[in-house]
PDB file of N, CA and C in Angstrom:
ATOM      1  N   UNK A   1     218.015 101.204 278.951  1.00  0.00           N
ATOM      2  CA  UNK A   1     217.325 100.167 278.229  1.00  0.00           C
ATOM      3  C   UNK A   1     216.589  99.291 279.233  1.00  0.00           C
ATOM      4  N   UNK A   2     215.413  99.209 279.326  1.00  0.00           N
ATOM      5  CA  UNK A   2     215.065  98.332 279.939  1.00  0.00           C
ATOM      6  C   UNK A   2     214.876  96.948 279.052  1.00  0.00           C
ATOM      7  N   UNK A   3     214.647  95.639 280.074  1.00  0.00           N
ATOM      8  CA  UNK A   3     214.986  94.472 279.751  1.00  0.00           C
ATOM      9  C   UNK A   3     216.251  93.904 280.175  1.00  0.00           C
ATOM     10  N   UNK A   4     216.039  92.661 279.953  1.00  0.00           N
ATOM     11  CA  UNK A   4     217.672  91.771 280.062  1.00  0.00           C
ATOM     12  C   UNK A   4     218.638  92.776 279.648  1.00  0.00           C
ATOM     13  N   UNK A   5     219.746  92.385 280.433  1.00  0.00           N
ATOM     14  CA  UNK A   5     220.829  93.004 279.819  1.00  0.00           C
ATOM     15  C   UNK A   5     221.871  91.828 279.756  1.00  0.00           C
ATOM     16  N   UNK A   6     223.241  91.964 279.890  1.00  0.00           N
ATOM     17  CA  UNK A   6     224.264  91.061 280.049  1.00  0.00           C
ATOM     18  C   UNK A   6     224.403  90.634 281.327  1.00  0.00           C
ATOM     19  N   UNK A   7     224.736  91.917 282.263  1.00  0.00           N
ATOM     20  CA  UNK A   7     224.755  91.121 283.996  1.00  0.00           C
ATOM     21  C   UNK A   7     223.803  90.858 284.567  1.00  0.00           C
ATOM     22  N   UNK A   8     222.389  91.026 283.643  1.00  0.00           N
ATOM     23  CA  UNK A   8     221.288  90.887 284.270  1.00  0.00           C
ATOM     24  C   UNK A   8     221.181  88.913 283.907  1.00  0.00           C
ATOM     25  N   UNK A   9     221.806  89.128 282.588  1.00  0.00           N
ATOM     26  CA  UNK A   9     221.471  87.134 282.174  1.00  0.00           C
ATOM     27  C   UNK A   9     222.712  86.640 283.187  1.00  0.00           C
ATOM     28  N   UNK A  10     223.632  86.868 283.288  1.00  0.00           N
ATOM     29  CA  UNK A  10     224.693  86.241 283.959  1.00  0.00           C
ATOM     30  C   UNK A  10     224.101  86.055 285.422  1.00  0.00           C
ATOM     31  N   UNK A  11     223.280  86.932 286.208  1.00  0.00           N
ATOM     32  CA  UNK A  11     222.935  86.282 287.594  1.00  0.00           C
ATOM     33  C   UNK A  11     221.609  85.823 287.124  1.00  0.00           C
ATOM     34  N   UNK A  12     220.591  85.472 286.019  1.00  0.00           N
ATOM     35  CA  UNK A  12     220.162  84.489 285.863  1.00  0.00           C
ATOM     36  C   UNK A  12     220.531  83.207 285.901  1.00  0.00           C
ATOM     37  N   UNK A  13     221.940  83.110 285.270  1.00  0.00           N
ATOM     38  CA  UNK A  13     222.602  82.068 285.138  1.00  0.00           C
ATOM     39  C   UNK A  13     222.796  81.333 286.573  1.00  0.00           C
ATOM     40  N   UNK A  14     223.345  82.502 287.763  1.00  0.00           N
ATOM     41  CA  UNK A  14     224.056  82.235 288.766  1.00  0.00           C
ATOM     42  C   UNK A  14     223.254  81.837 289.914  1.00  0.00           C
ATOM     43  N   UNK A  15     221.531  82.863 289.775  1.00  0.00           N
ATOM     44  CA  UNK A  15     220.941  82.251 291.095  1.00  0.00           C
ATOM     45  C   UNK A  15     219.795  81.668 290.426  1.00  0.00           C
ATOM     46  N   UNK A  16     219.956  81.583 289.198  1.00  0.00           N
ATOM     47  CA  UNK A  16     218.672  80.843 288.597  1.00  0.00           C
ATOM     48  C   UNK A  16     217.428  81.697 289.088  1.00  0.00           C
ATOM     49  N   UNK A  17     217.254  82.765 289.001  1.00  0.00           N
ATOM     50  CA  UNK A  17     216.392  83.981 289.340  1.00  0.00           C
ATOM     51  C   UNK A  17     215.542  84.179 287.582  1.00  0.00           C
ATOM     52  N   UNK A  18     214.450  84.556 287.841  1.00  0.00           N
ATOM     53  CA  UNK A  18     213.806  85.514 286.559  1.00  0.00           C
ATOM     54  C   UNK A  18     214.283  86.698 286.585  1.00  0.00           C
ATOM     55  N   UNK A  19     214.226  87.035 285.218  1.00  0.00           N
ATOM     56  CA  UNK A  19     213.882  88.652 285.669  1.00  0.00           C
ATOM     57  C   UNK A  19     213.834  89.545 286.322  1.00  0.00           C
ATOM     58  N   UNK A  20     212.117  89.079 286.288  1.00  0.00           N
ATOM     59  CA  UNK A  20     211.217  89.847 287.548  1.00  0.00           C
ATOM     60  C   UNK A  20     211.872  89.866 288.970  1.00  0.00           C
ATOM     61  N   UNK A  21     212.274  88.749 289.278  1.00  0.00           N
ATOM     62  CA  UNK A  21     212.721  88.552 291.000  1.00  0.00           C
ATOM     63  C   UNK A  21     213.998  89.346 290.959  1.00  0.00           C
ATOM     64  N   UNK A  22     214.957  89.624 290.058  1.00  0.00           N
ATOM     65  CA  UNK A  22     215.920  90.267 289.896  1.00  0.00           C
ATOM     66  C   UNK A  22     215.729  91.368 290.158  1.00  0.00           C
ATOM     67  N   UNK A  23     214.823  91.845 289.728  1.00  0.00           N
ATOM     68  CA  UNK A  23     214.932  93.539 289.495  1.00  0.00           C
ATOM     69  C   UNK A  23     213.375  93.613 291.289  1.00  0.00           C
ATOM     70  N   UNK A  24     212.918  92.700 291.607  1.00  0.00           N
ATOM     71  CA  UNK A  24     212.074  92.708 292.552  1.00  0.00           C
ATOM     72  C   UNK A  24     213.215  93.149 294.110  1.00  0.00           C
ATOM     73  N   UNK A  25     214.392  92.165 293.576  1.00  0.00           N
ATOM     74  CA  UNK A  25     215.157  92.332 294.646  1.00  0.00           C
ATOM     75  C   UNK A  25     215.816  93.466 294.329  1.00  0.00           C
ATOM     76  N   UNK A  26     216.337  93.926 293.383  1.00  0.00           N
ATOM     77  CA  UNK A  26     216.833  95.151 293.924  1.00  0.00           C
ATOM     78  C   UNK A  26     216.196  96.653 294.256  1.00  0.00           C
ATOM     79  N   UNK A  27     214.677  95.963 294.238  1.00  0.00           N
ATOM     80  CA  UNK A  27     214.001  97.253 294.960  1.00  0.00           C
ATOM     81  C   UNK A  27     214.109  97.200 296.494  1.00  0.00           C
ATOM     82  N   UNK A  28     214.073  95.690 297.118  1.00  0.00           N
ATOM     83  CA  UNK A  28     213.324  95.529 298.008  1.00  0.00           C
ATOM     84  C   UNK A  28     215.110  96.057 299.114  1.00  0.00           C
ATOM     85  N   UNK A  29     214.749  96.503 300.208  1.00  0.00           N
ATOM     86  CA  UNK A  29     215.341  96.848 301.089  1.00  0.00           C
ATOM     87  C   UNK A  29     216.236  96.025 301.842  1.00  0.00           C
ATOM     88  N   UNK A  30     217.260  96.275 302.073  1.00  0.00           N
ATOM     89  CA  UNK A  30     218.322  95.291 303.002  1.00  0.00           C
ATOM     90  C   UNK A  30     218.515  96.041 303.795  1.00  0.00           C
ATOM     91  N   UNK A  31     219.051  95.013 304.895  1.00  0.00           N
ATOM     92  CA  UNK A  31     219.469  95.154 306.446  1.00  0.00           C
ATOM     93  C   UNK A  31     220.565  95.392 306.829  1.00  0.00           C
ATOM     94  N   UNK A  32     221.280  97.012 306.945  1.00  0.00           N
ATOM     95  CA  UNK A  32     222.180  97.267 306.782  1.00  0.00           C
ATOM     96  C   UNK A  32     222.614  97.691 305.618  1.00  0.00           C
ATOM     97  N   UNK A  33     222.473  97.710 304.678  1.00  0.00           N
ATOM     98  CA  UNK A  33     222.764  97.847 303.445  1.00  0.00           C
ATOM     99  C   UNK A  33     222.574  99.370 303.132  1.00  0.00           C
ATOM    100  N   UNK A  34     223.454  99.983 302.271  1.00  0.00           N
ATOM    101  CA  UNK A  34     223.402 101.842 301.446  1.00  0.00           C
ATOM    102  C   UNK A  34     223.021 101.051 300.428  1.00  0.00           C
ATOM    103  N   UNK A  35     222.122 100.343 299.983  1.00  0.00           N
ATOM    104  CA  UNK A  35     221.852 100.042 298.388  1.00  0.00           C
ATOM    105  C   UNK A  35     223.244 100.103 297.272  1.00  0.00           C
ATOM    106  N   UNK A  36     222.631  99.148 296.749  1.00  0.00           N
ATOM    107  CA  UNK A  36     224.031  99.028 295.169  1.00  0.00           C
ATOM    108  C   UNK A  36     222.780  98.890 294.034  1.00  0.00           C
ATOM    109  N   UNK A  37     223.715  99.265 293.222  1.00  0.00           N
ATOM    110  CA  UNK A  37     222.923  98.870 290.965  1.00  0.00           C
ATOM    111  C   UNK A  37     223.089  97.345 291.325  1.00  0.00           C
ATOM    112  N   UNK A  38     222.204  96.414 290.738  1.00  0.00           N
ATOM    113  CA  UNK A  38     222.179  95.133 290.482  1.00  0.00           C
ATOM    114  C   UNK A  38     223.067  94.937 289.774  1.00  0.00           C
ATOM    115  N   UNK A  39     223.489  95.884 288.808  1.00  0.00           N
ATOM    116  CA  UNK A  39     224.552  95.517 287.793  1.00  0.00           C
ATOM    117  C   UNK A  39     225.872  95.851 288.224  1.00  0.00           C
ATOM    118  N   UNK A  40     226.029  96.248 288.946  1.00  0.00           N
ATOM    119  CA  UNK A  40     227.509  96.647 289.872  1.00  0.00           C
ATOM    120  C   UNK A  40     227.926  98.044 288.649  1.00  0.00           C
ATOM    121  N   UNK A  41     227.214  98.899 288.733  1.00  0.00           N
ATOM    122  CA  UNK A  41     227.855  99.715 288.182  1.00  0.00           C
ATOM    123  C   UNK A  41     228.703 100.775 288.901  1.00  0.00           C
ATOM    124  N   UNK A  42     227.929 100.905 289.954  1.00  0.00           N
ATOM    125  CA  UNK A  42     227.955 102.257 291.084  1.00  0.00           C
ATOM    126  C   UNK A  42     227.096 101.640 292.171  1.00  0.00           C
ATOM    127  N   UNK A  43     227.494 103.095 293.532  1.00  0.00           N
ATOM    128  CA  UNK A  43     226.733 102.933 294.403  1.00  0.00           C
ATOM    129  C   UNK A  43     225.902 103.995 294.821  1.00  0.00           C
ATOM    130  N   UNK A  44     225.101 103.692 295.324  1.00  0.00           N
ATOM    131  CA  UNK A  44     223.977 104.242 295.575  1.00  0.00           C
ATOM    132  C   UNK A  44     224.334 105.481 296.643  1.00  0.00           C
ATOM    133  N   UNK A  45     224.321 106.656 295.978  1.00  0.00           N
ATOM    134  CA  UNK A  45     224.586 108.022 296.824  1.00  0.00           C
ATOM    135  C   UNK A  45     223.529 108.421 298.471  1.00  0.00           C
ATOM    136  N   UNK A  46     223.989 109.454 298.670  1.00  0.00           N
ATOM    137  CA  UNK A  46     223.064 109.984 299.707  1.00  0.00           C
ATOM    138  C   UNK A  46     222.132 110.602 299.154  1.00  0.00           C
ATOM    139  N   UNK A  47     222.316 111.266 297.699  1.00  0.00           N
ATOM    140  CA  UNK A  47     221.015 111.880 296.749  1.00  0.00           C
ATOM    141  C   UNK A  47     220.334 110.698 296.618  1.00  0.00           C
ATOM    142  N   UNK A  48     220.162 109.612 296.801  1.00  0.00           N
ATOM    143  CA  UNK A  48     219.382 108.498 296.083  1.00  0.00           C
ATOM    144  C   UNK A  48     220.056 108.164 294.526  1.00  0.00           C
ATOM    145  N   UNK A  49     220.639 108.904 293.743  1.00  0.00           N
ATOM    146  CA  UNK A  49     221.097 108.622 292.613  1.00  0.00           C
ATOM    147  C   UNK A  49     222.345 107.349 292.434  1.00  0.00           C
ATOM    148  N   UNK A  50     222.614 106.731 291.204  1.00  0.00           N
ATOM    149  CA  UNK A  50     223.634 105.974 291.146  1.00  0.00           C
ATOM    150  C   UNK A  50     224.863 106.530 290.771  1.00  0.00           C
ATOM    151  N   UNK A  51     226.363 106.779 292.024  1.00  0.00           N
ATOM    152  CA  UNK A  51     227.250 107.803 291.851  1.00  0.00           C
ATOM    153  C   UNK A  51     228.150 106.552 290.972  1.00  0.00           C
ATOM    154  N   UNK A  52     229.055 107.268 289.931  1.00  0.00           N
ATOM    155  CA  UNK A  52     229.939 106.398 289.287  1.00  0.00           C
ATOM    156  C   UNK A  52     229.314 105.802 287.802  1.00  0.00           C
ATOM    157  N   UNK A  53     229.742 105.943 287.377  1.00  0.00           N
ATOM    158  CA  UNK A  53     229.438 104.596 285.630  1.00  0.00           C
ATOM    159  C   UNK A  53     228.674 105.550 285.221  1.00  0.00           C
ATOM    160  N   UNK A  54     228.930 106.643 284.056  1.00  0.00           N
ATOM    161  CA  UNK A  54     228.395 106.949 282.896  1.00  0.00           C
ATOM    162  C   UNK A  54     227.857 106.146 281.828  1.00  0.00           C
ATOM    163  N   UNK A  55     227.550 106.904 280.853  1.00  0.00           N
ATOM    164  CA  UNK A  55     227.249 105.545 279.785  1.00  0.00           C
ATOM    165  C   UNK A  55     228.133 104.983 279.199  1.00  0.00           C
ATOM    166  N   UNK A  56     228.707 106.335 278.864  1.00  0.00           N
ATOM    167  CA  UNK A  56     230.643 105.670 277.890  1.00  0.00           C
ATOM    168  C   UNK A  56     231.051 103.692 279.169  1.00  0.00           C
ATOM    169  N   UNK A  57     231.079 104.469 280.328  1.00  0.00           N
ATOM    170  CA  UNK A  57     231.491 103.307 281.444  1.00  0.00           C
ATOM    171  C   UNK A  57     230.709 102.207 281.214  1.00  0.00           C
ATOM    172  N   UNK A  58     229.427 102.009 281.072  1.00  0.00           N
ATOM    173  CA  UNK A  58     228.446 101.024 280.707  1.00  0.00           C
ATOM    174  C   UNK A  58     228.674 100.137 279.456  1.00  0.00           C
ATOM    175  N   UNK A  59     228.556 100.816 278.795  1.00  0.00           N
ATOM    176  CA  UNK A  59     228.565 100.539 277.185  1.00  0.00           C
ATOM    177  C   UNK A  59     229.965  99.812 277.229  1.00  0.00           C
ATOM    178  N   UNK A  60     231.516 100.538 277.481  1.00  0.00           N
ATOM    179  CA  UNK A  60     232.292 100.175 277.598  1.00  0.00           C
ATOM    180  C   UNK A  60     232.227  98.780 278.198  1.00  0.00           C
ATOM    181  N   UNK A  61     232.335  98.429 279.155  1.00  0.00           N
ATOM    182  CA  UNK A  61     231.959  97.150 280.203  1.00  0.00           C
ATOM    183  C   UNK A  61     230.626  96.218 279.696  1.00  0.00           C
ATOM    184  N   UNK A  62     230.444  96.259 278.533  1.00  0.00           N
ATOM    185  CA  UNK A  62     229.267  95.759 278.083  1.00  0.00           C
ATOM    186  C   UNK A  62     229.883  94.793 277.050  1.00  0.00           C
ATOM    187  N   UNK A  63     230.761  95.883 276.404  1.00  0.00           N
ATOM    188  CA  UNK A  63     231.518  95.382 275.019  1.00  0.00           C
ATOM    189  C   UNK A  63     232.276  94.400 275.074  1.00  0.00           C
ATOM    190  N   UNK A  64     233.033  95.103 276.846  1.00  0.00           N
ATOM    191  CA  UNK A  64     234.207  94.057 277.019  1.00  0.00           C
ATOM    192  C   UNK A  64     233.776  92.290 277.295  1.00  0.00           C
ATOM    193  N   UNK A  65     232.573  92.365 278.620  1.00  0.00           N
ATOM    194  CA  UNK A  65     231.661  91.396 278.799  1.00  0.00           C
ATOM    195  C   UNK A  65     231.485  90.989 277.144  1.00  0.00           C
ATOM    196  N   UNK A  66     230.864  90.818 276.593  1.00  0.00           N
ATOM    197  CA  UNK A  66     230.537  90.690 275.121  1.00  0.00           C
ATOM    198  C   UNK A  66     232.073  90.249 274.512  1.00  0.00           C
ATOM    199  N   UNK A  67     233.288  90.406 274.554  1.00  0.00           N
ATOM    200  CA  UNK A  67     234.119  89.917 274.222  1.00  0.00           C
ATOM    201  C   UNK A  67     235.184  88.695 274.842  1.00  0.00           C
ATOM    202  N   UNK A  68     234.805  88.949 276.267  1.00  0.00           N
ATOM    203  CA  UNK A  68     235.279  87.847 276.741  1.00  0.00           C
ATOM    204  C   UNK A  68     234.304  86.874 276.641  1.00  0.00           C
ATOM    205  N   UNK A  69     233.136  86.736 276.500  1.00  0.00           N
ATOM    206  CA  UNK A  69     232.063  85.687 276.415  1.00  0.00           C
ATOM    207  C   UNK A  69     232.447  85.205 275.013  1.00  0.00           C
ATOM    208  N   UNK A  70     233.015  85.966 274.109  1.00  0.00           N
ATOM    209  CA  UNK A  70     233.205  85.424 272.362  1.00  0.00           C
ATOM    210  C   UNK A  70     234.425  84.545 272.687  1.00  0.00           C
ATOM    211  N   UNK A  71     235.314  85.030 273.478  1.00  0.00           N
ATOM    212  CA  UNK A  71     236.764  84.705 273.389  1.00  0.00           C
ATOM    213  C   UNK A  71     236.570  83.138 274.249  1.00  0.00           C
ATOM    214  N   UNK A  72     235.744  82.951 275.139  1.00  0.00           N
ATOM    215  CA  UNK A  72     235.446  81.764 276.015  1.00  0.00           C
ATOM    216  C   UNK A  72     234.623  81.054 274.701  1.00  0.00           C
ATOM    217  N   UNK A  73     233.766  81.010 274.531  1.00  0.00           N
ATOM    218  CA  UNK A  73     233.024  80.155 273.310  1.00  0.00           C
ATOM    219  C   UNK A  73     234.116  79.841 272.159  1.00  0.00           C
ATOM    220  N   UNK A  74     235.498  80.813 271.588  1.00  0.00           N
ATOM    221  CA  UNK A  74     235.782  80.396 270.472  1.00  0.00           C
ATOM    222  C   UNK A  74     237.156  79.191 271.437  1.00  0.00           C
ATOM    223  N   UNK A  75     237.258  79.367 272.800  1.00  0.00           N
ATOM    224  CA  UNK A  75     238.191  78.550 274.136  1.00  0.00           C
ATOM    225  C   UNK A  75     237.352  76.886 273.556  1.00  0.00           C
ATOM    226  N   UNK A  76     236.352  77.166 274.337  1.00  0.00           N
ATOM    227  CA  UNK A  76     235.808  75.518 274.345  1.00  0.00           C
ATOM    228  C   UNK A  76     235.723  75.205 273.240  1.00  0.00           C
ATOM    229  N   UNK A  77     235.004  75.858 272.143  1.00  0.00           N
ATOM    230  CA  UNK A  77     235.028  75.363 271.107  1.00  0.00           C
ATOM    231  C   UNK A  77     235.900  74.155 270.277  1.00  0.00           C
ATOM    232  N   UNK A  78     236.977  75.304 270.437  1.00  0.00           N
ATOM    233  CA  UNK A  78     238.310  74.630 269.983  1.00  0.00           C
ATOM    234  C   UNK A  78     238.871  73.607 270.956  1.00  0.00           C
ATOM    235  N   UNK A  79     238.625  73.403 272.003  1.00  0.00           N
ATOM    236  CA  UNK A  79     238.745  72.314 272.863  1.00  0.00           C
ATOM    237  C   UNK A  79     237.992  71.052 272.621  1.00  0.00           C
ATOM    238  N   UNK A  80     236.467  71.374 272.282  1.00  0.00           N
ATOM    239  CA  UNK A  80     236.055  70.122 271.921  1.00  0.00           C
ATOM    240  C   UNK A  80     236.210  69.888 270.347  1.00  0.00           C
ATOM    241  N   UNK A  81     237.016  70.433 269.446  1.00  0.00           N
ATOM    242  CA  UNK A  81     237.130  70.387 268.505  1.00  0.00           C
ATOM    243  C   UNK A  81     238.656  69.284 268.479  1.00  0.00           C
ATOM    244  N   UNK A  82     239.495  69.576 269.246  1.00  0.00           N
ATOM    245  CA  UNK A  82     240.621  68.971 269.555  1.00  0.00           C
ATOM    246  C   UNK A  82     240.195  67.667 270.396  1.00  0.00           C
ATOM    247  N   UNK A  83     238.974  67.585 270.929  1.00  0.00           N
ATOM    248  CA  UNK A  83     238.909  66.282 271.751  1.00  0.00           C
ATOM    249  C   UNK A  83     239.459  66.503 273.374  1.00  0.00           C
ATOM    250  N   UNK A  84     239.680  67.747 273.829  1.00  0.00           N
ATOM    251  CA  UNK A  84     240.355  68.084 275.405  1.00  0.00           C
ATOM    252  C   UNK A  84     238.908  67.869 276.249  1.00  0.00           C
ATOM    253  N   UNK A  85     237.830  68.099 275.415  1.00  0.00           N
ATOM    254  CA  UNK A  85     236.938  68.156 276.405  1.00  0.00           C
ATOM    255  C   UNK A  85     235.571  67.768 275.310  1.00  0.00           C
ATOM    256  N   UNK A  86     234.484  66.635 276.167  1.00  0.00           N
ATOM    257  CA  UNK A  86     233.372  65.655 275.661  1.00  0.00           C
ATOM    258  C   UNK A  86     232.419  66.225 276.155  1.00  0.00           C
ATOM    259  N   UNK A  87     232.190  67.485 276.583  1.00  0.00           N
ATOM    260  CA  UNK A  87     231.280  67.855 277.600  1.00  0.00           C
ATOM    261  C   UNK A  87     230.694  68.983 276.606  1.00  0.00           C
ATOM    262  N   UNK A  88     229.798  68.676 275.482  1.00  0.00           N
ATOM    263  CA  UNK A  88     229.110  69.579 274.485  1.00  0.00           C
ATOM    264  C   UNK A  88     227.831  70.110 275.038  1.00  0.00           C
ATOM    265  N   UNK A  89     227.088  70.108 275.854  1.00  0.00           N
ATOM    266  CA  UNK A  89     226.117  70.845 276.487  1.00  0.00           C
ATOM    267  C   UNK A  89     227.238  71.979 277.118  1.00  0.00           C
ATOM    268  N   UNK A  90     228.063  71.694 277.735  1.00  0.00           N
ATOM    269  CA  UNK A  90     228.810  73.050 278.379  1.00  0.00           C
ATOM    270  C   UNK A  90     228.728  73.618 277.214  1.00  0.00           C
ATOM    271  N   UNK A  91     229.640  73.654 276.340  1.00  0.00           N
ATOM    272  CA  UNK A  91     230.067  74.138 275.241  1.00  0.00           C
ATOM    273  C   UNK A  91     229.133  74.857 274.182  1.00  0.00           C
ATOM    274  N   UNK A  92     227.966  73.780 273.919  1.00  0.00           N
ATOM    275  CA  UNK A  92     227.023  75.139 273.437  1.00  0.00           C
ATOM    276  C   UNK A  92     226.094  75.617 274.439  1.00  0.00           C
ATOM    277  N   UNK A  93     226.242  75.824 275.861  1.00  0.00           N
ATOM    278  CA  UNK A  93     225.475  76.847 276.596  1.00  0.00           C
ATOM    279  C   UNK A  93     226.953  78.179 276.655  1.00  0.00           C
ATOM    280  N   UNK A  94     227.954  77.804 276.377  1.00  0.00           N
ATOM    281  CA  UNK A  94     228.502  79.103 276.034  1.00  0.00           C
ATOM    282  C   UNK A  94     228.729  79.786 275.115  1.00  0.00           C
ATOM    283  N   UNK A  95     228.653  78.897 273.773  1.00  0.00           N
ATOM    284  CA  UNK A  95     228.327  79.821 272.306  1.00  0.00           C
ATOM    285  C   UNK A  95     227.201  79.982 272.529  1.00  0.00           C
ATOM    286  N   UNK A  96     225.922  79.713 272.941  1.00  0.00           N
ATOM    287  CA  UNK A  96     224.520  80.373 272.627  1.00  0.00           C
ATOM    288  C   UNK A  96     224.858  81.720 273.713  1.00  0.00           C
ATOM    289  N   UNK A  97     225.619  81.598 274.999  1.00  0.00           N
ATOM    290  CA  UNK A  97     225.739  82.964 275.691  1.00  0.00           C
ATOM    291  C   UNK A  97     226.341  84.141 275.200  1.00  0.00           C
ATOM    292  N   UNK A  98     227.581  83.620 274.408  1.00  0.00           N
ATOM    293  CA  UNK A  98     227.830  84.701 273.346  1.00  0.00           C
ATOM    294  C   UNK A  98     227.270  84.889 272.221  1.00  0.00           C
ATOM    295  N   UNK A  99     226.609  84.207 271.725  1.00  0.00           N
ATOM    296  CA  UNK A  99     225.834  84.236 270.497  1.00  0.00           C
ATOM    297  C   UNK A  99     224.341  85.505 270.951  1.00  0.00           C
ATOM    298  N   UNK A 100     224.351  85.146 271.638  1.00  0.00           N
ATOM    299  CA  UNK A 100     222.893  86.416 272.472  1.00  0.00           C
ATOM    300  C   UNK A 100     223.359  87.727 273.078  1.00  0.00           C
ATOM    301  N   UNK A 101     225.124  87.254 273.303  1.00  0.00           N
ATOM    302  CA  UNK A 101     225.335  88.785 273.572  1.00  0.00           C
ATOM    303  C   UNK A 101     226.227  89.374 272.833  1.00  0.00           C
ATOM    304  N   UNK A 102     226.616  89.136 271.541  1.00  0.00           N
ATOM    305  CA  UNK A 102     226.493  89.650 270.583  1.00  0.00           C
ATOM    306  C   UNK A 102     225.571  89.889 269.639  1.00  0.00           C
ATOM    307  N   UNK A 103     224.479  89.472 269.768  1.00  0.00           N
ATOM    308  CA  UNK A 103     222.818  90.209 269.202  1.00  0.00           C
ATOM    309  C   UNK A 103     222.797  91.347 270.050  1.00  0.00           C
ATOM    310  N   UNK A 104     222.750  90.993 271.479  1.00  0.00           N
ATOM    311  CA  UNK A 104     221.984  92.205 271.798  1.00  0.00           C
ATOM    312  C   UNK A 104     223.242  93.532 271.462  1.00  0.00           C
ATOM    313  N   UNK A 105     224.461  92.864 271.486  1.00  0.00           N
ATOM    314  CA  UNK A 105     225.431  94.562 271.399  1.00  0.00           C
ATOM    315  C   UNK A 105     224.909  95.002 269.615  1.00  0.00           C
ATOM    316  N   UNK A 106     224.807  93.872 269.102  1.00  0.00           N
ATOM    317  CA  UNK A 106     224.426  94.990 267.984  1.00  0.00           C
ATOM    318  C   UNK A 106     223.401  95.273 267.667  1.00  0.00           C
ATOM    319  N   UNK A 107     222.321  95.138 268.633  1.00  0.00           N
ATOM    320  CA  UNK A 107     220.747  96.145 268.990  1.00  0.00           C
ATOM    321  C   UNK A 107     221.013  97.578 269.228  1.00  0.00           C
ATOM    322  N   UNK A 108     222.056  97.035 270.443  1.00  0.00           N
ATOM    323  CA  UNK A 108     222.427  98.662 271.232  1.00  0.00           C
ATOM    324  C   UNK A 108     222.872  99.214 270.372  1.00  0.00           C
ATOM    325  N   UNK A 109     224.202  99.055 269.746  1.00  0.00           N
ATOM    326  CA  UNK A 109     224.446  99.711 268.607  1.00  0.00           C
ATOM    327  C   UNK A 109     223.351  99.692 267.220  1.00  0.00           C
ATOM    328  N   UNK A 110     223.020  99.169 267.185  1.00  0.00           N
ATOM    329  CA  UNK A 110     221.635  99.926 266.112  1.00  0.00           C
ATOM    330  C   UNK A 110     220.634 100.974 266.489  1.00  0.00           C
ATOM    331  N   UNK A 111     220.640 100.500 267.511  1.00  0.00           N
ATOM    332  CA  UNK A 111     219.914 101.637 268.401  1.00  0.00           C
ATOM    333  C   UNK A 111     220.657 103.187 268.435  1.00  0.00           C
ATOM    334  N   UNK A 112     221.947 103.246 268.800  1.00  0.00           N
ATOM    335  CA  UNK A 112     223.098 104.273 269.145  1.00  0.00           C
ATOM    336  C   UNK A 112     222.973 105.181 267.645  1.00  0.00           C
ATOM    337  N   UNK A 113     223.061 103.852 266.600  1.00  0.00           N
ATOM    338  CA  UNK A 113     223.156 104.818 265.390  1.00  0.00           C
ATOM    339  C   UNK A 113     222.351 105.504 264.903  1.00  0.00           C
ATOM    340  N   UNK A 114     220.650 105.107 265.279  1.00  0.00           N
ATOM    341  CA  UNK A 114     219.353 105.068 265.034  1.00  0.00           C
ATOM    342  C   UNK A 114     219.031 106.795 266.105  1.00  0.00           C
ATOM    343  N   UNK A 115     219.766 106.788 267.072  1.00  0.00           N
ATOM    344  CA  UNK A 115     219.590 108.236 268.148  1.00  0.00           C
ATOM    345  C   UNK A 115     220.459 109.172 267.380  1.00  0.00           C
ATOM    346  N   UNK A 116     221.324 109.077 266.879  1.00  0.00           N
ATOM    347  CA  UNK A 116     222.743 109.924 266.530  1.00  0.00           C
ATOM    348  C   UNK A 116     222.291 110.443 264.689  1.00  0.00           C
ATOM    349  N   UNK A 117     221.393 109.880 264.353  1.00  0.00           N
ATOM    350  CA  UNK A 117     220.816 109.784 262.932  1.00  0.00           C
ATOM    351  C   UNK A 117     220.274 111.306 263.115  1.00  0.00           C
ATOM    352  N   UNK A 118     219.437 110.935 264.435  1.00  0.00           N
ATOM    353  CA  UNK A 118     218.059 111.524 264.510  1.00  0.00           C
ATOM    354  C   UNK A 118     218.490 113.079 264.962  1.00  0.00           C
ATOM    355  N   UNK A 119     219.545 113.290 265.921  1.00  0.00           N
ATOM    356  CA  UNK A 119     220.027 114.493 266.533  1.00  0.00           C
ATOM    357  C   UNK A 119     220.794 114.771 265.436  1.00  0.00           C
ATOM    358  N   UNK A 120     221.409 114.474 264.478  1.00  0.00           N
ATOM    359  CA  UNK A 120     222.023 115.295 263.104  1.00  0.00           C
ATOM    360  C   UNK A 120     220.801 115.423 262.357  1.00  0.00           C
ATOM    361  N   UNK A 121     219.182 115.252 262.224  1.00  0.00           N
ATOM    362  CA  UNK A 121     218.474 115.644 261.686  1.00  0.00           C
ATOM    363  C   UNK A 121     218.058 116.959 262.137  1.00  0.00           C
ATOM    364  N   UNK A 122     218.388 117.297 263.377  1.00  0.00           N
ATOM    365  CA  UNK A 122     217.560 118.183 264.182  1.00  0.00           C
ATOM    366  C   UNK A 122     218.610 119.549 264.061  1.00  0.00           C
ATOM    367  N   UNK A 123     217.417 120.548 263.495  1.00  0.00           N
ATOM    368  CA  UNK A 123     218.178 121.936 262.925  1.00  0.00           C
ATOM    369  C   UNK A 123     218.152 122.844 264.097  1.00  0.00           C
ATOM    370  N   UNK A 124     219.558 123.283 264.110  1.00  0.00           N
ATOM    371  CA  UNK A 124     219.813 124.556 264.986  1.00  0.00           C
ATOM    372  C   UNK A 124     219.637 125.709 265.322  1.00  0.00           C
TER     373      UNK A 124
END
């Protein structure tokens, strides 16, 4: 899929990077470095390919990301709901983070069902 993904918004979050500079840097070459996935999936083989993380592995680690981000938003929530914590900008920059990454999981999965439709259309 190209576009944002989940670990792609999370080091938005972290180096305050675009996008673009995201994916700029992980073309651009390091010093010392065998190359890595931006997304920490795998590392970068001697074929040039990314060894490790199938899709099942992706998808999987996507979902989970996607559930601990629900499980942290329904955390504060209920914290500032109880009064433990006055700090409501935190609080909805982490329901809008799960709120966006549960849209996008159920893109992917619309998408998943939308491919799997299409290959049971296709005669043998």
């Amino acid at each position: 899929m190209d576009g944002l993904t989940i670990r792609q918004g999370q080091s938005l979050l972290n180096q305050g990077k675009t996008a673009s500079e995201i994916r700029a840097d992980d073309f651009s070459p390091r010093a010392g470095s065998t190359g890595s996935a931006a997304s920490g999936v795998g590392s970068t083989g001697a074929n040039g390919k990314i060894d490790g993380g199938g899709f099942a592995d992706i998808l999987r680690d996507a979902i989970n990301e996607t559930n601990e981000l629900q499980k942290q938003a329904d955390v504060k929530t209920q914290d500032l709901a109880t009064g433990k914590t006055t700090n409501i900008p935190e609080v909805m920059m982490t329901v809008e983070k799960a709120d966006i990454a549960l849209r996008l999981m159920t893109q992917v999965r619309n998408k998943i069902i939308d491919a799997y439709q299409e290959v049971m259309k296709m005669q043998v």
